[in-house]
PDB file of N, CA and C in Angstrom:
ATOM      1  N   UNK A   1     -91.784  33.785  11.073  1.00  0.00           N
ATOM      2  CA  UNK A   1     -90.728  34.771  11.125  1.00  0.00           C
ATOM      3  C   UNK A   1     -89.488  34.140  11.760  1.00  0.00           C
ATOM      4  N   UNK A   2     -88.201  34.414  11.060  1.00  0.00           N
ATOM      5  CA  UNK A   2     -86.802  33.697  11.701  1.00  0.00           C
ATOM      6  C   UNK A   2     -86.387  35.076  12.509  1.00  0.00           C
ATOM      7  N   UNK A   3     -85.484  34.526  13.737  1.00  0.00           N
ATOM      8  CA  UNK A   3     -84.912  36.307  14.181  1.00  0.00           C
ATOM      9  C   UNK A   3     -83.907  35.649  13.940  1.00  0.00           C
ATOM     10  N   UNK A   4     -82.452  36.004  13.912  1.00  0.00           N
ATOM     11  CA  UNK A   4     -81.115  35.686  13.972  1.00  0.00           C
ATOM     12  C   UNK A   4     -80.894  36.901  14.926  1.00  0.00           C
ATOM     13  N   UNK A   5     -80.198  35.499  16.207  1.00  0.00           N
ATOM     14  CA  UNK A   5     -79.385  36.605  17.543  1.00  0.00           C
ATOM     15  C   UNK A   5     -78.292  37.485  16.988  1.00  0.00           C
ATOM     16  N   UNK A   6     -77.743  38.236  17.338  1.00  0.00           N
ATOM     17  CA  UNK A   6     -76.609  38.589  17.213  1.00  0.00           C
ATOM     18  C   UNK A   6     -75.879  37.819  17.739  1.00  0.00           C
ATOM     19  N   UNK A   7     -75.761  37.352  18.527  1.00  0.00           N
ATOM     20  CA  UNK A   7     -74.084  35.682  18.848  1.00  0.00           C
ATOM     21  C   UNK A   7     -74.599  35.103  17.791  1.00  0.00           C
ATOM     22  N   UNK A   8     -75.744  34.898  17.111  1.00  0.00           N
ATOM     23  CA  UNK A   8     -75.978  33.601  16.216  1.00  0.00           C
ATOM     24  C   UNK A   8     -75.072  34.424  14.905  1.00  0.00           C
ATOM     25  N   UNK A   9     -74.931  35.511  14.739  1.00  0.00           N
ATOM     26  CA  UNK A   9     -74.958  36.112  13.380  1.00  0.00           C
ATOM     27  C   UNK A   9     -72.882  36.519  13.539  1.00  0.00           C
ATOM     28  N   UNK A  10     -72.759  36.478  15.057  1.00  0.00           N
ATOM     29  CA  UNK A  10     -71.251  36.444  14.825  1.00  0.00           C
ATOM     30  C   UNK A  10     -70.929  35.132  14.896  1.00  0.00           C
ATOM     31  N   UNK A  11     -71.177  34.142  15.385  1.00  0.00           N
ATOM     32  CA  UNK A  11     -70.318  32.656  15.603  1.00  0.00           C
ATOM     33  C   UNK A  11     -70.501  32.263  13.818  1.00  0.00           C
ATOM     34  N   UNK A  12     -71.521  32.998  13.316  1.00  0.00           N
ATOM     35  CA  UNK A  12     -71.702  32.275  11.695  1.00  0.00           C
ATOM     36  C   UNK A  12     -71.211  32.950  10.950  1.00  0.00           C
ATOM     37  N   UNK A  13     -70.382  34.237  11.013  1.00  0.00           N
ATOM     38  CA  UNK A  13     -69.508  35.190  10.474  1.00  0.00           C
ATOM     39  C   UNK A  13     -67.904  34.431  10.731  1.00  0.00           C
ATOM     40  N   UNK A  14     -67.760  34.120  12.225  1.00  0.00           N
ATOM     41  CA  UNK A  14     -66.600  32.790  12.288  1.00  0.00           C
ATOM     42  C   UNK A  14     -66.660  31.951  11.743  1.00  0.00           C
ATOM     43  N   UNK A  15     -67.577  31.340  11.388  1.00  0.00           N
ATOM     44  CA  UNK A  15     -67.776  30.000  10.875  1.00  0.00           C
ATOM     45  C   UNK A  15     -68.024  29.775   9.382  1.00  0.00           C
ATOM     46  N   UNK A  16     -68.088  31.039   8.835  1.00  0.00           N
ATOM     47  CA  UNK A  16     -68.277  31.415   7.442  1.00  0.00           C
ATOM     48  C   UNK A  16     -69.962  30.669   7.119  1.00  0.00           C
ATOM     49  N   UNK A  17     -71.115  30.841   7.352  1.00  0.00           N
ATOM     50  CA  UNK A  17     -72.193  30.195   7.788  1.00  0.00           C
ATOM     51  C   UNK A  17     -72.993  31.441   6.645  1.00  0.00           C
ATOM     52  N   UNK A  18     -73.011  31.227   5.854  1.00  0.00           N
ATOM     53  CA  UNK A  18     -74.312  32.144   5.426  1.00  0.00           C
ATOM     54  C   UNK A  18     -75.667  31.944   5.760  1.00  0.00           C
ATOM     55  N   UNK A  19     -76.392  33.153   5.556  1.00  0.00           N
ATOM     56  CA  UNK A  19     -77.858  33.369   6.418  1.00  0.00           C
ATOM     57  C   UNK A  19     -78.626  32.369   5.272  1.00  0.00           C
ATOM     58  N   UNK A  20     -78.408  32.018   4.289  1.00  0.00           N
ATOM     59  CA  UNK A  20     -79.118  31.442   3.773  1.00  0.00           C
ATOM     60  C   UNK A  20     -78.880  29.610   3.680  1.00  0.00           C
ATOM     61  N   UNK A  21     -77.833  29.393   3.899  1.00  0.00           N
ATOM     62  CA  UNK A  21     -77.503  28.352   5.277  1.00  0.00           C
ATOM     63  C   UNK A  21     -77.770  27.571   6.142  1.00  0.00           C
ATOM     64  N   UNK A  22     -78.706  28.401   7.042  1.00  0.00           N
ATOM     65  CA  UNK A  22     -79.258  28.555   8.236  1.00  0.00           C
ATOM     66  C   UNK A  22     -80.439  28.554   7.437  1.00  0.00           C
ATOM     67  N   UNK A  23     -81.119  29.310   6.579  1.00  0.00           N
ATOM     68  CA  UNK A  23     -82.593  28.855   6.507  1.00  0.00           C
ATOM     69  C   UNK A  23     -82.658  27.761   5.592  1.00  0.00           C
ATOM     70  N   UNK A  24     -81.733  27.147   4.924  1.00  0.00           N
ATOM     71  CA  UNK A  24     -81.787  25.657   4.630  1.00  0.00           C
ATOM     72  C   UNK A  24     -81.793  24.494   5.965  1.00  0.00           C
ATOM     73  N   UNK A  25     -80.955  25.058   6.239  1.00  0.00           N
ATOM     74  CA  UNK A  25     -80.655  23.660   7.903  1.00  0.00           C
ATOM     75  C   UNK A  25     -82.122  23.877   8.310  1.00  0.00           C
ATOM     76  N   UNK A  26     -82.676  25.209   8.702  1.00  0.00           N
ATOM     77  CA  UNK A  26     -84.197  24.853   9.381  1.00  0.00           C
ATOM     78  C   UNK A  26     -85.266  24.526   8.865  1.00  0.00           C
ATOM     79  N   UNK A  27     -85.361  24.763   7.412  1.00  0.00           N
ATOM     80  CA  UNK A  27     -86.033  23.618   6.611  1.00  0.00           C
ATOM     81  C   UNK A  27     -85.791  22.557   6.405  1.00  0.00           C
ATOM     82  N   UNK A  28     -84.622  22.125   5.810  1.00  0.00           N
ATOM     83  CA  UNK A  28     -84.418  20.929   5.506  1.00  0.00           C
ATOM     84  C   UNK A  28     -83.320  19.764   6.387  1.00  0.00           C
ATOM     85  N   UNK A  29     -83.163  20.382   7.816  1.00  0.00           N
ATOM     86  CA  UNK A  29     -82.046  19.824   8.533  1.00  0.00           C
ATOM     87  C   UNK A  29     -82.459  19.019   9.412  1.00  0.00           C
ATOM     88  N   UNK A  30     -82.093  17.614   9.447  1.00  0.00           N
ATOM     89  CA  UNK A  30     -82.459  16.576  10.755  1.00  0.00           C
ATOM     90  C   UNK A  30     -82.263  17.224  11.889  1.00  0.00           C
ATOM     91  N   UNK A  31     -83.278  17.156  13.017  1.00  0.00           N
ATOM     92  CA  UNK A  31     -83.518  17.588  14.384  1.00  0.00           C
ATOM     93  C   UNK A  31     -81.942  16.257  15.292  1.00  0.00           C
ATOM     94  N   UNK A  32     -81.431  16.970  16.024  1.00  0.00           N
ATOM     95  CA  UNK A  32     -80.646  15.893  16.297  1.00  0.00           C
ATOM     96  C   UNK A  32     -80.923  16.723  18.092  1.00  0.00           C
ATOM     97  N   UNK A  33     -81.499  18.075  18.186  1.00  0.00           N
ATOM     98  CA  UNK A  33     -81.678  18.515  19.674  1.00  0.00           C
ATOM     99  C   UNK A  33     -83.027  18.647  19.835  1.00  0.00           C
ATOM    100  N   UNK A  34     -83.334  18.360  20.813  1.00  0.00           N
ATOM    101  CA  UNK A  34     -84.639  18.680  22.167  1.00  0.00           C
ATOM    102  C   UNK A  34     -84.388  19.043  23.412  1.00  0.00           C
ATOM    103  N   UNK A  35     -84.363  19.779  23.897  1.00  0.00           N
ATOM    104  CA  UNK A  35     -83.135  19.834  24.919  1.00  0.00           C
ATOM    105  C   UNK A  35     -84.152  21.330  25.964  1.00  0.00           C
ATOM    106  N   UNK A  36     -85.359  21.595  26.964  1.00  0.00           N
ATOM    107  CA  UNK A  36     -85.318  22.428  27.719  1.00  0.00           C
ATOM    108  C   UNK A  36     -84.036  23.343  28.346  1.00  0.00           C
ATOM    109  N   UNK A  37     -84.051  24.991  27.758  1.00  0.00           N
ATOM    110  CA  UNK A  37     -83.024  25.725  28.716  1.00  0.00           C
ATOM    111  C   UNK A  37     -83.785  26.547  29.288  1.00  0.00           C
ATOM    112  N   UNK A  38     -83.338  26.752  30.677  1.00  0.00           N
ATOM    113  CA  UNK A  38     -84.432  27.894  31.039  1.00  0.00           C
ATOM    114  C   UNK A  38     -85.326  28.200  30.644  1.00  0.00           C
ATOM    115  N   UNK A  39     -86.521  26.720  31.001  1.00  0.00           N
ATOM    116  CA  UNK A  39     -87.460  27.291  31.038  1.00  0.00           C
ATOM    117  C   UNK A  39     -88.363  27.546  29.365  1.00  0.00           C
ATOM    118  N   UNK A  40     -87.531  27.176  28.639  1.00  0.00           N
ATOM    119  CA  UNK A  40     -87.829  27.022  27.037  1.00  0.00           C
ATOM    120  C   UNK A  40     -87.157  26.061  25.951  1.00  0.00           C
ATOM    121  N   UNK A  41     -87.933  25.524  25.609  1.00  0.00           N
ATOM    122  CA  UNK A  41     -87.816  24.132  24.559  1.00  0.00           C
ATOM    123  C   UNK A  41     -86.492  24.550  23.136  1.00  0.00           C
ATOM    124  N   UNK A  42     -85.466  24.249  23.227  1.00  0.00           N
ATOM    125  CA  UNK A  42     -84.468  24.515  22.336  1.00  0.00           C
ATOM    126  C   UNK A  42     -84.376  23.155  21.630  1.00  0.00           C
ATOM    127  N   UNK A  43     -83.876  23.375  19.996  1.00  0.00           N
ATOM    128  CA  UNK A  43     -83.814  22.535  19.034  1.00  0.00           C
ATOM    129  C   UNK A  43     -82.790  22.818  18.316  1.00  0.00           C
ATOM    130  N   UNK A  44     -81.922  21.794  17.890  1.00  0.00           N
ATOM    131  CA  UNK A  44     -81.197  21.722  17.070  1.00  0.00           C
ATOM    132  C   UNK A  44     -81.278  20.656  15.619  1.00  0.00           C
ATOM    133  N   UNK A  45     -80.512  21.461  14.797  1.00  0.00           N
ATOM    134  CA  UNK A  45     -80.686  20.828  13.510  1.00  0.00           C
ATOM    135  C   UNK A  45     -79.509  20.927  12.875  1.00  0.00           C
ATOM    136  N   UNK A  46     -79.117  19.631  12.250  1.00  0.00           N
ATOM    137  CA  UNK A  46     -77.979  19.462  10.749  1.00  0.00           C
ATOM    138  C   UNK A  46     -78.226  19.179  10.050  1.00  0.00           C
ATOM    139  N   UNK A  47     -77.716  19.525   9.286  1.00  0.00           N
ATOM    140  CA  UNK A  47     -77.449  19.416   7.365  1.00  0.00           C
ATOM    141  C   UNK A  47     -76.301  19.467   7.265  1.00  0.00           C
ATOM    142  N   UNK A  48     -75.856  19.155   5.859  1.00  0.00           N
ATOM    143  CA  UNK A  48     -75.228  18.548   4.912  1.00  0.00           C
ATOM    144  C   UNK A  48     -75.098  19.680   3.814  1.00  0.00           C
ATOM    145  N   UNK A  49     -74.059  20.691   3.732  1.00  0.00           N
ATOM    146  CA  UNK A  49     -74.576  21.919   2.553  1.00  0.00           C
ATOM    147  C   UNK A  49     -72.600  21.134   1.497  1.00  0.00           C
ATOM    148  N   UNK A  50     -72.721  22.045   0.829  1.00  0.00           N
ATOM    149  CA  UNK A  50     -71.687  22.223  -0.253  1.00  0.00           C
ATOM    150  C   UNK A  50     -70.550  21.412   0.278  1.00  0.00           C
ATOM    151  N   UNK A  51     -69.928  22.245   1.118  1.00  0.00           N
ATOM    152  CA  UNK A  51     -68.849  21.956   2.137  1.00  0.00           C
ATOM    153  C   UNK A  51     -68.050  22.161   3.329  1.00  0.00           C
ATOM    154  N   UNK A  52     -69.454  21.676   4.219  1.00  0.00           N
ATOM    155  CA  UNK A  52     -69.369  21.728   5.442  1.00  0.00           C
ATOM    156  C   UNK A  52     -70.749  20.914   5.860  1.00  0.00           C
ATOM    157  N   UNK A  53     -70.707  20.722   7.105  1.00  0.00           N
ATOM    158  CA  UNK A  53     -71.951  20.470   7.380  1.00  0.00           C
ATOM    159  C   UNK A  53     -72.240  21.407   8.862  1.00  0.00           C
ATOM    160  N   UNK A  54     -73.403  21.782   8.737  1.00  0.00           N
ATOM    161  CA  UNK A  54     -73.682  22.865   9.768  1.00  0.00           C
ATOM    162  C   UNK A  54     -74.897  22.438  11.195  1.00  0.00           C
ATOM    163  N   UNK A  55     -75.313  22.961  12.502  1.00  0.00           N
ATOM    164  CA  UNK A  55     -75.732  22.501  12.827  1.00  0.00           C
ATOM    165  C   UNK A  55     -76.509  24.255  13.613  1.00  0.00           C
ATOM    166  N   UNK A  56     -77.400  24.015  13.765  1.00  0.00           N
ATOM    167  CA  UNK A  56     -78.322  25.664  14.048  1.00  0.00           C
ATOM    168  C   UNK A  56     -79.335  24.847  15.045  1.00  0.00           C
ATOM    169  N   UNK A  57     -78.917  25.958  16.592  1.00  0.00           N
ATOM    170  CA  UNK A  57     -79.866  25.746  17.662  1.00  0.00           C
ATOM    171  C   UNK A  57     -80.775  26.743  17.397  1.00  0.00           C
ATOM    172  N   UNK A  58     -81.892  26.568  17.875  1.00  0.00           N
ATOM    173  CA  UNK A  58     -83.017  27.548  17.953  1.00  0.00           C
ATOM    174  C   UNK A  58     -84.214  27.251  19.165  1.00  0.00           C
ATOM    175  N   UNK A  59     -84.783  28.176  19.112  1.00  0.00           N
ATOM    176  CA  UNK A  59     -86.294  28.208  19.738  1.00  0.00           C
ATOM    177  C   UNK A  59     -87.146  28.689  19.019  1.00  0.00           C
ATOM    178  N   UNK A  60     -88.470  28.183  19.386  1.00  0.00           N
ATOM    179  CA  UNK A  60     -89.876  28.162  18.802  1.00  0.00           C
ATOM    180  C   UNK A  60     -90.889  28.688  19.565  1.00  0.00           C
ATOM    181  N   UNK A  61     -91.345  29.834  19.667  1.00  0.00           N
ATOM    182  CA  UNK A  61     -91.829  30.582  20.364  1.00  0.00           C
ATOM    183  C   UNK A  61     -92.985  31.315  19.427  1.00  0.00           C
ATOM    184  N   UNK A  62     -94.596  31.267  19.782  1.00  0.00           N
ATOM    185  CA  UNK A  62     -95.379  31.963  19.138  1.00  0.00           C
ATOM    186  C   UNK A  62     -95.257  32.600  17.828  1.00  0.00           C
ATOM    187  N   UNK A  63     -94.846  31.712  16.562  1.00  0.00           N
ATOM    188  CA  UNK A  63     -94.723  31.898  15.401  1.00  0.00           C
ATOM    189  C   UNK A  63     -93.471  32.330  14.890  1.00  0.00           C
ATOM    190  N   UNK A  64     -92.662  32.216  16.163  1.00  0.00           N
ATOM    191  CA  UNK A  64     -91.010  32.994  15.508  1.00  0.00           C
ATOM    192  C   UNK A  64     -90.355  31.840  16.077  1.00  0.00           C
ATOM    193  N   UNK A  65     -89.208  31.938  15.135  1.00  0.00           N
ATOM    194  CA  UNK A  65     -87.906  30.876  15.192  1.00  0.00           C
ATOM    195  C   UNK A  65     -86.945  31.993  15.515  1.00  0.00           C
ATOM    196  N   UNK A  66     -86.305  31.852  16.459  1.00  0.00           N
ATOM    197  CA  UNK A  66     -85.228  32.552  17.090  1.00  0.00           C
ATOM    198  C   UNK A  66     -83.477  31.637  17.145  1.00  0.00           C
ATOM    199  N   UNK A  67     -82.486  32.050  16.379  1.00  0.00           N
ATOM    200  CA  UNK A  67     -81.986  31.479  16.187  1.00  0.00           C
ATOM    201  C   UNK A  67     -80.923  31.777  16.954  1.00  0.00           C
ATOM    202  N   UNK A  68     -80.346  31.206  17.617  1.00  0.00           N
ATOM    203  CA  UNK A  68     -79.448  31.010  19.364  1.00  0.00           C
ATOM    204  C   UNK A  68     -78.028  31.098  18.682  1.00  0.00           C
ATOM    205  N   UNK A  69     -77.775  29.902  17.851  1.00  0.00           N
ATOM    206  CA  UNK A  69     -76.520  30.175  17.544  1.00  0.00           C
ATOM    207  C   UNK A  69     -76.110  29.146  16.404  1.00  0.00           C
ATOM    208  N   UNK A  70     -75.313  29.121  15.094  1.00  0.00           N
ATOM    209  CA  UNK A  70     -74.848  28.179  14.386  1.00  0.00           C
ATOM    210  C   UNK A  70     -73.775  28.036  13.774  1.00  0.00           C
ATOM    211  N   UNK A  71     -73.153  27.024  13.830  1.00  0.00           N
ATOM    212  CA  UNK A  71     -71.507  26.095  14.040  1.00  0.00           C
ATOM    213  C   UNK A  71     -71.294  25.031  13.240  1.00  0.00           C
ATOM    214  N   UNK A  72     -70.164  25.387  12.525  1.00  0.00           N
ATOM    215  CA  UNK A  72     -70.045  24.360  11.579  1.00  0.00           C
ATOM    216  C   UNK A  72     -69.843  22.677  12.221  1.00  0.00           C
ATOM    217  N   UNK A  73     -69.898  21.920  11.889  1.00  0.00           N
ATOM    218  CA  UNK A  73     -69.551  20.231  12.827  1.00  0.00           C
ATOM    219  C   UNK A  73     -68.280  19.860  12.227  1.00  0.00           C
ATOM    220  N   UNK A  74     -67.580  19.702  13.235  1.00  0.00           N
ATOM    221  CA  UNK A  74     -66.022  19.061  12.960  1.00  0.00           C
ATOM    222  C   UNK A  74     -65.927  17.497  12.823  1.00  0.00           C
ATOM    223  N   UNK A  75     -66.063  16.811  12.300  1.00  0.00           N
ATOM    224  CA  UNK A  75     -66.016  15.301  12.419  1.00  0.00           C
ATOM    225  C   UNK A  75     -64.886  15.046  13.179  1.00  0.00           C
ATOM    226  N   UNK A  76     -65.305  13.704  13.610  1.00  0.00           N
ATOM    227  CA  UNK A  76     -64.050  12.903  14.345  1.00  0.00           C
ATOM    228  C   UNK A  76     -63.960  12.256  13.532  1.00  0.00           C
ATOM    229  N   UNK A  77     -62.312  11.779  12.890  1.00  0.00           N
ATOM    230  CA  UNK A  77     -61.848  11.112  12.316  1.00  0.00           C
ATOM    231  C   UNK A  77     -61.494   9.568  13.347  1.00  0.00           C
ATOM    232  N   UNK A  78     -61.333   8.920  12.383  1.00  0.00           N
ATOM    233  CA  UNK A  78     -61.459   7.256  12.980  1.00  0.00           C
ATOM    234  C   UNK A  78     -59.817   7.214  13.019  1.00  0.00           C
ATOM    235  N   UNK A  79     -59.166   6.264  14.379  1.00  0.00           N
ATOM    236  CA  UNK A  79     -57.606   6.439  14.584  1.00  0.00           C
ATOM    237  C   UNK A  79     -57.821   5.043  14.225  1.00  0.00           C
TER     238      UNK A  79
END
């Protein structure tokens, strides 16, 4: 089961992030976080979609993916 937070479901309404998006990045998105917050194991993941590339934190908790929050990635351009 995925939950989507509500901050996760407005920062991806900013970010123009569709929900289906987000369940690509958590299937198919390189882990680039491991990261303990309080007390619970948080993960992040990117992909590569159409045009953008997106990056979705989450937690993994007794059969549910809880999704914290997701943001498109801004590249740094090379000066």
């Amino acid at each position: 089961m995925i939950i989507i937070t509500d901050h996760a479901r407005e920062e991806m309404e900013d970010e123009g992030i569709t929900e289906e998006e987000v369940h690509h990045c958590l299937e198919h998105g390189d882990l680039k976080i491991e990261m303990p917050v309080d007390g619970e194991m948080r993960y992040g993941k990117k992909v590569d979609c159409i045009d953008k590339t997106i990056m979705v934190i989450y937690a993994y908790r007794e059969g549910t993916t809880r999704v914290i929050t997701a943001h498109t990635v801004r590249r740094k351009h090379d000066r």
